[in-house]
Protein backbone atom coordinates (compact mmCIF):
# COMPACT_ATOMS: atom_id res chain seq x y z
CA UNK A 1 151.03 76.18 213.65
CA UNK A 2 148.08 79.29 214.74
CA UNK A 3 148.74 82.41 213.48
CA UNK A 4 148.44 85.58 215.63
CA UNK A 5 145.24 86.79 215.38
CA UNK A 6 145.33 90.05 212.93
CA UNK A 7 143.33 93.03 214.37
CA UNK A 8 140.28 93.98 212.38
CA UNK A 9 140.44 97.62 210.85
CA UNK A 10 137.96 100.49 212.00
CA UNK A 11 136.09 99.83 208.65
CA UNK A 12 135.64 95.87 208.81
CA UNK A 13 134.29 96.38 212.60
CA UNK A 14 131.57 98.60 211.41
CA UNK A 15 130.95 96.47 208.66
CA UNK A 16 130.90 93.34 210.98
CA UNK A 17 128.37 95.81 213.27
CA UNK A 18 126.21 96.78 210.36
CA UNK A 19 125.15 92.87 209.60
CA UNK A 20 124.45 92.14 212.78
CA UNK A 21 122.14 94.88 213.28
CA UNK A 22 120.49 94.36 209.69
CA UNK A 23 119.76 90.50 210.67
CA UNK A 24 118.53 91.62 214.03
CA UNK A 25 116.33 94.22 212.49
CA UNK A 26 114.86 91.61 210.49
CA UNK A 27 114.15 89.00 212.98
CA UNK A 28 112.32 91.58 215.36
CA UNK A 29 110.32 92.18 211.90
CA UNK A 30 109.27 88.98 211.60
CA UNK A 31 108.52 87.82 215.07
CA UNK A 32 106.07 91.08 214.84
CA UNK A 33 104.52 89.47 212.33
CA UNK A 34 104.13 86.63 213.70
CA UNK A 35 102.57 88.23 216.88
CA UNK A 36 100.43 90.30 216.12
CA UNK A 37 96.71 88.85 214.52
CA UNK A 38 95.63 89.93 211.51
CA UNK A 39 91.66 89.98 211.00
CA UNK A 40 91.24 87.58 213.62
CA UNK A 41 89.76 87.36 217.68
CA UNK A 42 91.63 83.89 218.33
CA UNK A 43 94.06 83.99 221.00
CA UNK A 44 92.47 87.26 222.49
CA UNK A 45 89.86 86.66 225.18
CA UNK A 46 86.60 88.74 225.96
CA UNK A 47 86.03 89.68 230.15
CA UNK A 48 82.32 88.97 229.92
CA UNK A 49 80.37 90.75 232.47
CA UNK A 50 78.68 88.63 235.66
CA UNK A 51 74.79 88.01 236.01
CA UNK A 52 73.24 86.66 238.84
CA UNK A 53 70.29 84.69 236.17
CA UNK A 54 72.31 84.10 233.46
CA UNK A 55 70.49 82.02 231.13
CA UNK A 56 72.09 78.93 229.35
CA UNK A 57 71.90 80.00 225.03
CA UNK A 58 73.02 76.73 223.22
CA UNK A 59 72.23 78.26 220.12
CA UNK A 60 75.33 80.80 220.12
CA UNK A 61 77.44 77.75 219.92
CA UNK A 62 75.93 77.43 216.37
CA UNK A 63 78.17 77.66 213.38
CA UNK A 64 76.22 79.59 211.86
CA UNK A 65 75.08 81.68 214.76
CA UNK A 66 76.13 85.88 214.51
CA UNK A 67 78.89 86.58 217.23
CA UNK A 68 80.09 89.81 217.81
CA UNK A 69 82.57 90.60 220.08
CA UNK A 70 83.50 93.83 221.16
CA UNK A 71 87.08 94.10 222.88
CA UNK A 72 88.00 96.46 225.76
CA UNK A 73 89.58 99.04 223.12
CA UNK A 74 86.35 99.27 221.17
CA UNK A 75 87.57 96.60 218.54
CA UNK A 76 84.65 94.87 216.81
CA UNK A 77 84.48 91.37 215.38
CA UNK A 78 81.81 89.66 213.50
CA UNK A 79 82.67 85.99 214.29
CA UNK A 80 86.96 85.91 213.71
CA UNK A 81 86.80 88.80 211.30
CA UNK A 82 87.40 92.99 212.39
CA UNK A 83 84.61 94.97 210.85
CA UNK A 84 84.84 99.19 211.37
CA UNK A 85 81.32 100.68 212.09
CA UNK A 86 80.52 101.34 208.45
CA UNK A 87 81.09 98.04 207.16
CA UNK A 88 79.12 96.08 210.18
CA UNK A 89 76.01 96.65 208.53
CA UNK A 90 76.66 95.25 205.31
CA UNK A 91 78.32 92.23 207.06
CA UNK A 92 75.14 91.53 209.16
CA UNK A 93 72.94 91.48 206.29
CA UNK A 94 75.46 89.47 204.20
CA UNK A 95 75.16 86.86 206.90
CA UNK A 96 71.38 86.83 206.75
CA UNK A 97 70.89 86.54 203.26
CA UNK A 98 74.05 83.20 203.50
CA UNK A 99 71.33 81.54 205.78
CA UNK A 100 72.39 82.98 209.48
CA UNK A 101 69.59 83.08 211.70
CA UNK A 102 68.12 86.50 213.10
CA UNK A 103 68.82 86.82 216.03
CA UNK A 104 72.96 88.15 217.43
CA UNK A 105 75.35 87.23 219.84
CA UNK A 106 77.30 90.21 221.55
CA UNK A 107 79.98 89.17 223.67
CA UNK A 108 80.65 92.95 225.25
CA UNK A 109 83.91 92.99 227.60
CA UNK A 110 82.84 94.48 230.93
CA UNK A 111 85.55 97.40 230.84
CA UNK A 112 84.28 98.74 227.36
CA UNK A 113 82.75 102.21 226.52
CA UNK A 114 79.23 102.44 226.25
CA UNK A 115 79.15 104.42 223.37
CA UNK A 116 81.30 101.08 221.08
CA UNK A 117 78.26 98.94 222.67
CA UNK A 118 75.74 101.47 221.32
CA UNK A 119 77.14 102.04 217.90
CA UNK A 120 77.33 98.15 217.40
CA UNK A 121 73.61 98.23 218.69
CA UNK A 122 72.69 101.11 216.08
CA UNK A 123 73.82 99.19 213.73
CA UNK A 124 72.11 95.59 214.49
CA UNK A 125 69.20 97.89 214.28
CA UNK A 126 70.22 99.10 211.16
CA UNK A 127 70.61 95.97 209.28
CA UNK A 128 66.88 95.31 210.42
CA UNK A 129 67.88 92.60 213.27
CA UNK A 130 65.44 92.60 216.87
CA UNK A 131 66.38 89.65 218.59
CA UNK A 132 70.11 90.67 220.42
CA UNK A 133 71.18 88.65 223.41
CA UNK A 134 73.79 89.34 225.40
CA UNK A 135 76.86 86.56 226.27
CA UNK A 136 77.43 86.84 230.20
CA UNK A 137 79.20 84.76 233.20
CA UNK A 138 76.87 83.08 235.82
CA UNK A 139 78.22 85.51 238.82
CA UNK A 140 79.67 82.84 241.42
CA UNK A 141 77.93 82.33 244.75
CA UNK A 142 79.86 81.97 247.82
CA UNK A 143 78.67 79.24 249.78
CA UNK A 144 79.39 79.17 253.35
């Protein structure tokens, strides 16, 4: 036969509360993790600026070609890694010396402050590297 249900004490509710905030907690935690990325530009996207003569550069495609990508919030990337301002140099050059050729990719997103575009500029120069092109979109033509 069912038994009445017995009613839970003040204690045992809180209790009862308690765990179910602790396993929320810790599922909020770990879906945090798994949302935010760590050291790495996938997933994120670059708004390149338009050209009117933008010019076709197979050879940033390269493996071993030297991307850098600077986000809208001054982020910087050398290929999928974040690099601060003091370590870009040292990256640059370690890339060089591993074979990369001279010559760097900067995928610039068309909202960002000059002054990120000029300190990752200062420090191409730095690391003793001339040849910089630019990544931008062929600006569409309306055709009527």
């Amino acid at each position: 036969m069912l038994r009445p249900r017995r009613k839970l004490d003040r204690r045992q509710r809180r209790a009862d509360f308690s765990a179910i905030f602790a396993m929320l907690v810790a599922l909020f935690v770990m879906l945090s993790w798994l949302m935010i990325p760590v050291g790495s530009c996938r997933g994120q996207s670059v708004d390149l600026p338009t050209a009117s003569h933008a010019v076709l550069m197979g050879d940033a495609r390269r493996e071993d070609a030297l991307r850098i990508a600077i986000f809208r919030d001054g982020k910087v990337f050398v290929d999928t890694e974040l690099v601060t301002s003091e370590d870009l140099i040292a990256k640059l050059r370690e890339h060089v010396r591993a074979g990369a050729p001279r010559k760097v990719y900067i995928q610039a997103d068309v909202r960002v402050h000059y002054r990120a575009v000029k300190g990752v500029l200062d420090g191409v120069h730095s690391a003793g590297l001339t040849n910089v092109a630019f990544i931008t979109e062929q600006r569409k033509t309306s055709e009527q």
